[in-house]
PDB file of N, CA and C in Angstrom:
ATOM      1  N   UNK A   1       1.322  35.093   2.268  1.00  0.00           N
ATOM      2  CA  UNK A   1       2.483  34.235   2.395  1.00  0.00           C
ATOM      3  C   UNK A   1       2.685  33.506   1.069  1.00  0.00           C
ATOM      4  N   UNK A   2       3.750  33.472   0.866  1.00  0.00           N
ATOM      5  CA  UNK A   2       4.317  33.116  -0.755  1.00  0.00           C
ATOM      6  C   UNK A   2       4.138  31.126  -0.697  1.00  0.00           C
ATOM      7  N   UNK A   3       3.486  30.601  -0.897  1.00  0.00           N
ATOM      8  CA  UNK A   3       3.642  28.985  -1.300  1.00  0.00           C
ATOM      9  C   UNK A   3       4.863  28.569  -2.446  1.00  0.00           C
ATOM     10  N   UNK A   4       5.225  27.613  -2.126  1.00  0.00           N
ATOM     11  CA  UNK A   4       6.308  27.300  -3.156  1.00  0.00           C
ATOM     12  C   UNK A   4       5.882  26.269  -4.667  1.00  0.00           C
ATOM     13  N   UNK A   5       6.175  26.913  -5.419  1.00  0.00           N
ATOM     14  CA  UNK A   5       5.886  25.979  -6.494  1.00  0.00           C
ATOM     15  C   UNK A   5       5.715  25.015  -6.844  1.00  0.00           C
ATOM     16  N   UNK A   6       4.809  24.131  -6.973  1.00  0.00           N
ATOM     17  CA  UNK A   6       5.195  22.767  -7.390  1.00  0.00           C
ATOM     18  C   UNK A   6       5.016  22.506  -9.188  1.00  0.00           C
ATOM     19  N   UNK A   7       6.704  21.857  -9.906  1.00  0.00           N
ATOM     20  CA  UNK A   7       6.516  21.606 -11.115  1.00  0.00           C
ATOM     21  C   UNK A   7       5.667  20.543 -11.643  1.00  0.00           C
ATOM     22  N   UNK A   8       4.461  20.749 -12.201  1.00  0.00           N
ATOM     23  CA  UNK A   8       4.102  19.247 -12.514  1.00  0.00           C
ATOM     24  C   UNK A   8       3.551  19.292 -14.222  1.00  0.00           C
ATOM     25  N   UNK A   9       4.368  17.725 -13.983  1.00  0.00           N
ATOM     26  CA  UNK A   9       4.140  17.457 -15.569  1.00  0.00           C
ATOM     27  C   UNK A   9       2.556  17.630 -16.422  1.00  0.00           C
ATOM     28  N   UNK A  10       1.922  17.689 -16.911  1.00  0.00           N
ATOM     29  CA  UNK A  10       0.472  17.706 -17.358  1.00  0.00           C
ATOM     30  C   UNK A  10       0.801  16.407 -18.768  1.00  0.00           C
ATOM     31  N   UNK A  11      -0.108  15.863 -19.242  1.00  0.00           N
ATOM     32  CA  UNK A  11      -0.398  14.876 -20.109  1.00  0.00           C
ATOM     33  C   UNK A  11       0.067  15.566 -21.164  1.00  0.00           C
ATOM     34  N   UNK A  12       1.099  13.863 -22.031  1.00  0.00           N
ATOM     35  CA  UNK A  12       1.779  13.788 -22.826  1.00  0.00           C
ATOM     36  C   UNK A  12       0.974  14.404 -23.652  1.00  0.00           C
ATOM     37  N   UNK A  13       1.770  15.962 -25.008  1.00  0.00           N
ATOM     38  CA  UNK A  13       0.665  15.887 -26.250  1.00  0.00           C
ATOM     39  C   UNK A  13       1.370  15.083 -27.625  1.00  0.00           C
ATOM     40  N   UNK A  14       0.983  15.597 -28.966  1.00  0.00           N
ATOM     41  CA  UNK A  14       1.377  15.092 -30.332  1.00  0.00           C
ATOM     42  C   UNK A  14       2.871  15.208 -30.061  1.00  0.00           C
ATOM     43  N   UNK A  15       3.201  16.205 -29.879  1.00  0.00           N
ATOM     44  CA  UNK A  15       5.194  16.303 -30.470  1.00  0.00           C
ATOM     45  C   UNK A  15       5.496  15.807 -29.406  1.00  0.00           C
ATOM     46  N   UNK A  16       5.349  15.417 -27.952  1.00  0.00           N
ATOM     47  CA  UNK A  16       6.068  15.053 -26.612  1.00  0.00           C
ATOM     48  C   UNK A  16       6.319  13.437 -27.668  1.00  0.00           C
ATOM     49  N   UNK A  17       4.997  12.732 -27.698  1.00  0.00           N
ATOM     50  CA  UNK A  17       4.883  11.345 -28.030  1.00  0.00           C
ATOM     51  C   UNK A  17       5.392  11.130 -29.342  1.00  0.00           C
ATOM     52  N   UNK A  18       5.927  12.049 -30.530  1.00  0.00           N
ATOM     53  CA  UNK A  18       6.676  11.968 -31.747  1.00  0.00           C
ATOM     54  C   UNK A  18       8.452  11.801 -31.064  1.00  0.00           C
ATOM     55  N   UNK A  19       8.189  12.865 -30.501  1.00  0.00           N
ATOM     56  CA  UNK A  19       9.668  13.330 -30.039  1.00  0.00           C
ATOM     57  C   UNK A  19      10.210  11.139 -28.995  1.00  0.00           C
ATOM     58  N   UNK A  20       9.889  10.976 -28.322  1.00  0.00           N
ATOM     59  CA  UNK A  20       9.751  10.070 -27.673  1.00  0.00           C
ATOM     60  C   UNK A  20       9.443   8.718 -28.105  1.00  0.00           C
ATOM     61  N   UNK A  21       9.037   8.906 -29.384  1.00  0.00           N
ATOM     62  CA  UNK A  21       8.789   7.411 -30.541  1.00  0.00           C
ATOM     63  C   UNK A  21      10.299   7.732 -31.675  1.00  0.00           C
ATOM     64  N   UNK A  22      10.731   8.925 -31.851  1.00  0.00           N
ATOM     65  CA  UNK A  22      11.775   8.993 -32.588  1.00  0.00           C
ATOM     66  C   UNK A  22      13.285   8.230 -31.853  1.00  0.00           C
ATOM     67  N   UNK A  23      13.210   8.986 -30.248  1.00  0.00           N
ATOM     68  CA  UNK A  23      14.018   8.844 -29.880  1.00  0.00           C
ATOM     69  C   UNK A  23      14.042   7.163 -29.131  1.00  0.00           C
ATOM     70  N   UNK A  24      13.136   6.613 -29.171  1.00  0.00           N
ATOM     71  CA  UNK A  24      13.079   4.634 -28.963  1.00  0.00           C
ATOM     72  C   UNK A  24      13.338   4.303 -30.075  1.00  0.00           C
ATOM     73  N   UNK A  25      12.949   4.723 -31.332  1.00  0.00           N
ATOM     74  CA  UNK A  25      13.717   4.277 -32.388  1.00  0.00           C
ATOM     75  C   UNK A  25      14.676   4.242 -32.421  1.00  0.00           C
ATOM     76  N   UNK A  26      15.501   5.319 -32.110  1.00  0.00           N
ATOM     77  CA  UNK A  26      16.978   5.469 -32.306  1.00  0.00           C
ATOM     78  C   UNK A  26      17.792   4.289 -31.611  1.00  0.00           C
ATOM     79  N   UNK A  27      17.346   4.785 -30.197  1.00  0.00           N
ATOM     80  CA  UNK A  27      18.157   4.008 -28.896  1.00  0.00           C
ATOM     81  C   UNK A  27      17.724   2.290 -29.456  1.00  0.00           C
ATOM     82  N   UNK A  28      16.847   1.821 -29.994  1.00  0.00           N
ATOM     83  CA  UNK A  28      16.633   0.110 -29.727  1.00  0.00           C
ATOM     84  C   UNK A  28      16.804  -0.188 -31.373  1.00  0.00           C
ATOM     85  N   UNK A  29      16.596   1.037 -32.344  1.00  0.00           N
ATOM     86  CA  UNK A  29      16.562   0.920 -33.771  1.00  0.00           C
ATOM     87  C   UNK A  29      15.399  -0.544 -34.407  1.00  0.00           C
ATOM     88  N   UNK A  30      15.240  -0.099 -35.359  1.00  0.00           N
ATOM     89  CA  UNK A  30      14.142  -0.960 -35.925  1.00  0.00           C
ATOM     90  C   UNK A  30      13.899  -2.657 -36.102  1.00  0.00           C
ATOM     91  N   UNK A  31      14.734  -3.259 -35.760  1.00  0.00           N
ATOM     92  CA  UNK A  31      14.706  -4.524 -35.554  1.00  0.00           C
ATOM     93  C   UNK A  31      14.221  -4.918 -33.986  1.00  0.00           C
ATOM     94  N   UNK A  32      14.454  -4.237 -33.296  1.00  0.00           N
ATOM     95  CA  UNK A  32      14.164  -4.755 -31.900  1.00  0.00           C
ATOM     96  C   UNK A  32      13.139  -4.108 -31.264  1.00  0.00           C
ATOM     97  N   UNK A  33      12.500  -3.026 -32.083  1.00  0.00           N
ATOM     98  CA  UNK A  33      11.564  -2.420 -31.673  1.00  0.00           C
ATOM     99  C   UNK A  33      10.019  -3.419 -31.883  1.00  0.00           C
ATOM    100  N   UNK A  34       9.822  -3.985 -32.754  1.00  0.00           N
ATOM    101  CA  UNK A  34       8.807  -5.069 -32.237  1.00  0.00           C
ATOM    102  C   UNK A  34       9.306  -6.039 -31.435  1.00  0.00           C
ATOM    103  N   UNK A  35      10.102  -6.610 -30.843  1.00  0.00           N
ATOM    104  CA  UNK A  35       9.873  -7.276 -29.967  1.00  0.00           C
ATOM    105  C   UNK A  35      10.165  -6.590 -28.157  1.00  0.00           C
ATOM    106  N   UNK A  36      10.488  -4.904 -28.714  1.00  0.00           N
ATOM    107  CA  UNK A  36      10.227  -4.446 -27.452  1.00  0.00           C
ATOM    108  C   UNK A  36       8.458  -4.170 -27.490  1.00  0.00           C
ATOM    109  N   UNK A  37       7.946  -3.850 -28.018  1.00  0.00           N
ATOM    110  CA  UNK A  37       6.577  -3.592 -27.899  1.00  0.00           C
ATOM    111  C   UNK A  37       5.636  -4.648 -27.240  1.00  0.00           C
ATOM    112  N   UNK A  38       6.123  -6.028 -28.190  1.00  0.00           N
ATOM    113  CA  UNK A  38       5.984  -7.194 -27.385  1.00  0.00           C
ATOM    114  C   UNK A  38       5.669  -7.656 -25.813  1.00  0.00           C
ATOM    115  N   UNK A  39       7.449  -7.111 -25.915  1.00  0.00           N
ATOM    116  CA  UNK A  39       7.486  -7.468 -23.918  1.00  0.00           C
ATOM    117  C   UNK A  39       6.494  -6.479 -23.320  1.00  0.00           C
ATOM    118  N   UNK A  40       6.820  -5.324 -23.944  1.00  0.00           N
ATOM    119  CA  UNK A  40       5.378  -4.019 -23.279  1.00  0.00           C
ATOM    120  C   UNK A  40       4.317  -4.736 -23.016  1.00  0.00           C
ATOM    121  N   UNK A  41       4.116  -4.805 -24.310  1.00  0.00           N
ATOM    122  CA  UNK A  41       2.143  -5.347 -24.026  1.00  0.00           C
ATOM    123  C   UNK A  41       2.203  -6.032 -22.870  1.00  0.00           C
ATOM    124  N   UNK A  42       2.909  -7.365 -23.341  1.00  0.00           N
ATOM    125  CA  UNK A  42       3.070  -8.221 -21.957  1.00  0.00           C
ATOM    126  C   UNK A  42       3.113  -7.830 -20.610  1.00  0.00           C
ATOM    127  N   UNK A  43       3.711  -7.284 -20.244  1.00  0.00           N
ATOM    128  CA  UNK A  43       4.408  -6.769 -19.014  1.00  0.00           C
ATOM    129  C   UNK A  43       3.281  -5.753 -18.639  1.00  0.00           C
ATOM    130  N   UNK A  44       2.589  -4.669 -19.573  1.00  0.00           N
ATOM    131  CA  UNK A  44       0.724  -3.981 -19.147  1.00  0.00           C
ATOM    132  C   UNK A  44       0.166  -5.040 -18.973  1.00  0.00           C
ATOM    133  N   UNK A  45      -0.054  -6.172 -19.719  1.00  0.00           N
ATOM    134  CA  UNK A  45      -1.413  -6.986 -19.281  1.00  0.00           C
ATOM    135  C   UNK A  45      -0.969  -8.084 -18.238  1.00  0.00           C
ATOM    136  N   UNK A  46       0.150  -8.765 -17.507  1.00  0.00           N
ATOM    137  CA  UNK A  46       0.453  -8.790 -15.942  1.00  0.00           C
ATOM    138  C   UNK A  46       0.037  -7.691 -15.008  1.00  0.00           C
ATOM    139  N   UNK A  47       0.546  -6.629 -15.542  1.00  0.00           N
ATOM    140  CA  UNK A  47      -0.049  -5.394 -14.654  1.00  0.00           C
ATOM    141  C   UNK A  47      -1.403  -5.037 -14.649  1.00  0.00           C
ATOM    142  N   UNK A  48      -2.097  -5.550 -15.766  1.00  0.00           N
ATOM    143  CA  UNK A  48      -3.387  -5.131 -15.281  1.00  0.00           C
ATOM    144  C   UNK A  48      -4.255  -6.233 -14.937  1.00  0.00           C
ATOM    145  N   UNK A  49      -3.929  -7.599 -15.069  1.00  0.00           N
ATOM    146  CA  UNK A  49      -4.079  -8.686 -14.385  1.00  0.00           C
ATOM    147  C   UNK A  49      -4.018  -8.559 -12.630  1.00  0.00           C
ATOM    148  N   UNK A  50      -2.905  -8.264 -12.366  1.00  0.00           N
ATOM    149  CA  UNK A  50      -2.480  -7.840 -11.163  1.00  0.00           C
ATOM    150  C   UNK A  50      -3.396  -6.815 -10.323  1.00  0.00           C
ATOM    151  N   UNK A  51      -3.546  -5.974 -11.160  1.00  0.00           N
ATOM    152  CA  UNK A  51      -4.740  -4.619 -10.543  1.00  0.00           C
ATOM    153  C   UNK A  51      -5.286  -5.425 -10.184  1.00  0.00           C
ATOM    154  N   UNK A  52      -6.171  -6.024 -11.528  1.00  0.00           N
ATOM    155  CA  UNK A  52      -7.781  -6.663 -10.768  1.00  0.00           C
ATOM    156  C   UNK A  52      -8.111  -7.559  -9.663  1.00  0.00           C
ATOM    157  N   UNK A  53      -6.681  -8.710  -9.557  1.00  0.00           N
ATOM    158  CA  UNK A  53      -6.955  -9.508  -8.705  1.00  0.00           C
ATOM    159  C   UNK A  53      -6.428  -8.863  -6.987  1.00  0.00           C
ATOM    160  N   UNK A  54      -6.144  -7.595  -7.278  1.00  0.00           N
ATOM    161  CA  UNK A  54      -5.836  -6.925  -6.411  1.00  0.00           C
ATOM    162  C   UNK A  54      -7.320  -6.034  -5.959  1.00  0.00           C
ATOM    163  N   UNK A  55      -7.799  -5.420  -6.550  1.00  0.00           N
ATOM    164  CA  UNK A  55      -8.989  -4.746  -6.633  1.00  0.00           C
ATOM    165  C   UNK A  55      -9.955  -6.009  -6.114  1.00  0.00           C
ATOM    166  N   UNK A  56     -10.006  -7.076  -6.484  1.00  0.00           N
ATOM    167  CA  UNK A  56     -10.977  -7.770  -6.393  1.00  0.00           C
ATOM    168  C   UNK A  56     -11.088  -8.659  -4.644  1.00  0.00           C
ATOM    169  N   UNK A  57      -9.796  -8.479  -4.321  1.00  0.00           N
ATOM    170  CA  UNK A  57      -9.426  -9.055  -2.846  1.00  0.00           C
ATOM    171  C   UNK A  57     -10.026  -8.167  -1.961  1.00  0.00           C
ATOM    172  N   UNK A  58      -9.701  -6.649  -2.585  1.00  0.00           N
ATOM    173  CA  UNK A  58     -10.029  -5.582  -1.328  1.00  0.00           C
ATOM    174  C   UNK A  58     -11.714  -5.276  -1.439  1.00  0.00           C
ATOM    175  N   UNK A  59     -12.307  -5.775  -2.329  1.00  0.00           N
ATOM    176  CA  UNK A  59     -13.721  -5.952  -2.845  1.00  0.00           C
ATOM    177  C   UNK A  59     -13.779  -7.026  -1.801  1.00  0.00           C
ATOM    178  N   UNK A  60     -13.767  -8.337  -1.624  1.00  0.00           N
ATOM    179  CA  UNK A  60     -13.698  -9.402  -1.338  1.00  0.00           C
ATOM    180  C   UNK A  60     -14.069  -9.056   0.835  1.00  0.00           C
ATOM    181  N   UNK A  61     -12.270  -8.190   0.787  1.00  0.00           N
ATOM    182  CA  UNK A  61     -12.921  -7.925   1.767  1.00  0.00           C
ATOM    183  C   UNK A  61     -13.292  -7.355   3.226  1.00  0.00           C
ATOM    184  N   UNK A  62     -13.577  -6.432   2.091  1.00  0.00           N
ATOM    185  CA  UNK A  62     -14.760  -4.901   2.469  1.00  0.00           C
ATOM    186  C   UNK A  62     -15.912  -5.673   2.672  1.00  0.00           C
ATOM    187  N   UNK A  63     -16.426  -6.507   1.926  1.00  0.00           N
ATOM    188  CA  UNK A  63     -17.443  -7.304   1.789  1.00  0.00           C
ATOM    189  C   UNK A  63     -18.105  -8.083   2.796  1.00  0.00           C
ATOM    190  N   UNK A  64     -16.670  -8.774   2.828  1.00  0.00           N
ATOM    191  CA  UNK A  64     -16.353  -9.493   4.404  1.00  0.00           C
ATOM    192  C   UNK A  64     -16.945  -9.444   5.824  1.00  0.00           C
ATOM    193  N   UNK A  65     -16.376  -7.721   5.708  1.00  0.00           N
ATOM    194  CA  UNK A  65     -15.584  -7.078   7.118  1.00  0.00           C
ATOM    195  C   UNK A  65     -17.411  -6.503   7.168  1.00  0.00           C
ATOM    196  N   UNK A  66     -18.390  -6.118   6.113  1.00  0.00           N
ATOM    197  CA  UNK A  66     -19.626  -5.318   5.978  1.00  0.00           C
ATOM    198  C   UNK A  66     -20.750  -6.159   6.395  1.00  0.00           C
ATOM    199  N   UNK A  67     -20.354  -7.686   6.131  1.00  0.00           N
ATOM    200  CA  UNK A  67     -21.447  -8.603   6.643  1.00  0.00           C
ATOM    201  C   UNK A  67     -21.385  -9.442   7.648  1.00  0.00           C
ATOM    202  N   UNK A  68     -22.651  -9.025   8.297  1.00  0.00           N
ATOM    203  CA  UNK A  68     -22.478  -9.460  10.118  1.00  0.00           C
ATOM    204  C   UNK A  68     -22.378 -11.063   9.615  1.00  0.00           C
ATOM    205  N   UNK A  69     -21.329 -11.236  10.808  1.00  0.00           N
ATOM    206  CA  UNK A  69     -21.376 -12.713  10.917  1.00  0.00           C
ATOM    207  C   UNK A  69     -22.515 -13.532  11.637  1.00  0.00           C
ATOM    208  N   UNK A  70     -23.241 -14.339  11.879  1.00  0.00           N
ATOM    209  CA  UNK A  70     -24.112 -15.305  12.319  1.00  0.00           C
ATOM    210  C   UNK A  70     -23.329 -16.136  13.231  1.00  0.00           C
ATOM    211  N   UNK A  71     -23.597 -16.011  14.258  1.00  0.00           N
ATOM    212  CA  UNK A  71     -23.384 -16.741  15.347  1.00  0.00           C
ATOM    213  C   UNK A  71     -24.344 -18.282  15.830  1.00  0.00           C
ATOM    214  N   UNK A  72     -23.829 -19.265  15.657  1.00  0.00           N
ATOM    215  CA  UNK A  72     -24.300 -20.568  16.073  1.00  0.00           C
ATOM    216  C   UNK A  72     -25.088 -20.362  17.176  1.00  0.00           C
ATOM    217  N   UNK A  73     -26.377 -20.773  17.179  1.00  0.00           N
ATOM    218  CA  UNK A  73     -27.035 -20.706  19.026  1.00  0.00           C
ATOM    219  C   UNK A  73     -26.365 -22.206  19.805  1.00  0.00           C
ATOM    220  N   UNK A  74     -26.113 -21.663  20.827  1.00  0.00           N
ATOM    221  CA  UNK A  74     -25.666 -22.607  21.612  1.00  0.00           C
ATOM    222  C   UNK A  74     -26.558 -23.600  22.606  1.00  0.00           C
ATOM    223  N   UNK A  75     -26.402 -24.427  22.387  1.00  0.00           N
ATOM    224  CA  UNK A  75     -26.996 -25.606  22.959  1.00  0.00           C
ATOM    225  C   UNK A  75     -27.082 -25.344  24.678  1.00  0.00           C
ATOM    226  N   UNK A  76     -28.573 -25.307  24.867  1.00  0.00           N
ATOM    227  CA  UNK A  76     -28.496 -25.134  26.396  1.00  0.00           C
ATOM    228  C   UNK A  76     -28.585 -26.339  26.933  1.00  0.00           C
ATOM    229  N   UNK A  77     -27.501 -26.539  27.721  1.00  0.00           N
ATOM    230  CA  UNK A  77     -27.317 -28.222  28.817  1.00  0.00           C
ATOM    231  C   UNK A  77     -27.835 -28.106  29.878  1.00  0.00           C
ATOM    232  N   UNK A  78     -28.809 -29.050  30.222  1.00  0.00           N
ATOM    233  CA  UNK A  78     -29.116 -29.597  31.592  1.00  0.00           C
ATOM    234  C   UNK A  78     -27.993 -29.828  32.427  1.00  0.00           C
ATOM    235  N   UNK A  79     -28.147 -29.445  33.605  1.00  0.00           N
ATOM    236  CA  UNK A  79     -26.990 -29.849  34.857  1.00  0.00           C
ATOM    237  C   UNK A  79     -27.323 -31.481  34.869  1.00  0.00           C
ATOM    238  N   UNK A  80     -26.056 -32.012  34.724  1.00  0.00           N
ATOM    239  CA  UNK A  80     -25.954 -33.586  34.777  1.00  0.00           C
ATOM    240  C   UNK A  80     -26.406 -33.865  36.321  1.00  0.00           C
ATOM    241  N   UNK A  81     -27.123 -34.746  37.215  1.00  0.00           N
ATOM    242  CA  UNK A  81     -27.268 -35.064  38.245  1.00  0.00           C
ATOM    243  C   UNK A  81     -26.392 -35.993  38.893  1.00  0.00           C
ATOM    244  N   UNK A  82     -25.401 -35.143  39.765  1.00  0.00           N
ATOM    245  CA  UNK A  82     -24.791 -36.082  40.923  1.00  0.00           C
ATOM    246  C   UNK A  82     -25.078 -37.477  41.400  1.00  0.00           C
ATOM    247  N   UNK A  83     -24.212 -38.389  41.609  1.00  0.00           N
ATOM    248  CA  UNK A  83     -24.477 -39.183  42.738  1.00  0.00           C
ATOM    249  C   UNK A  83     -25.315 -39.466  43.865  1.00  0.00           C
ATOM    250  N   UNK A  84     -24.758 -38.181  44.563  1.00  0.00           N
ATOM    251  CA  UNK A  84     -25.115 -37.363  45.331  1.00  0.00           C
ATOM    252  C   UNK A  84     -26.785 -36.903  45.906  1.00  0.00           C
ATOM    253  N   UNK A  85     -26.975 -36.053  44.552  1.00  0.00           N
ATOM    254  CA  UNK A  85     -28.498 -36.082  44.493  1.00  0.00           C
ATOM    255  C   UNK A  85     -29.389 -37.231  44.568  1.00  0.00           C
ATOM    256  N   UNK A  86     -28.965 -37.907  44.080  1.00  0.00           N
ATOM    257  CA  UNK A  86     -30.358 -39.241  44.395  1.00  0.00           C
ATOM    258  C   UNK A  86     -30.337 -39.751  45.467  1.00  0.00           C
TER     259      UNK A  86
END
């Protein structure tokens, strides 16, 4: 039975990432291209800020959910004595 193709991209090489630095040049041209790089960086290191404190919650808790909780022993009460009884 024939499966259908799937197109998939494989990792950027040398001329993809020339071709693709020529053409951001063009489109933003050389004055605005450092302060687009700028916002980049910025905008990766929120995002990878974000991962971790994301990563670190589901760490947090797995952690949680893995360690038995401890249960308080409960205080055993004497039956209070009635009226009655005496």
């Amino acid at each position: 039975m024939n499966t259908p193709q799937i197109l998939a991209f494989g990792p950027l090489g040398t001329p993809e990432l020339i071709i693709i630095a020529i053409l951001v040049l063009v489109l933003f041209g050389a004055k605005k291209l450092p302060t687009f790089a700028r916002s980049l960086g910025k905008s990766m290191g929120e995002f990878k800020k974000a991962r971790t404190e994301f990563e670190n919650e589901l760490h947090n808790a797995q952690e949680e959910a893995e360690t038995p909780k401890i249960q308080q022993p409960q205080e055993k009460r004497q039956p209070v004595a009635s009226v009655e009884d005496t």
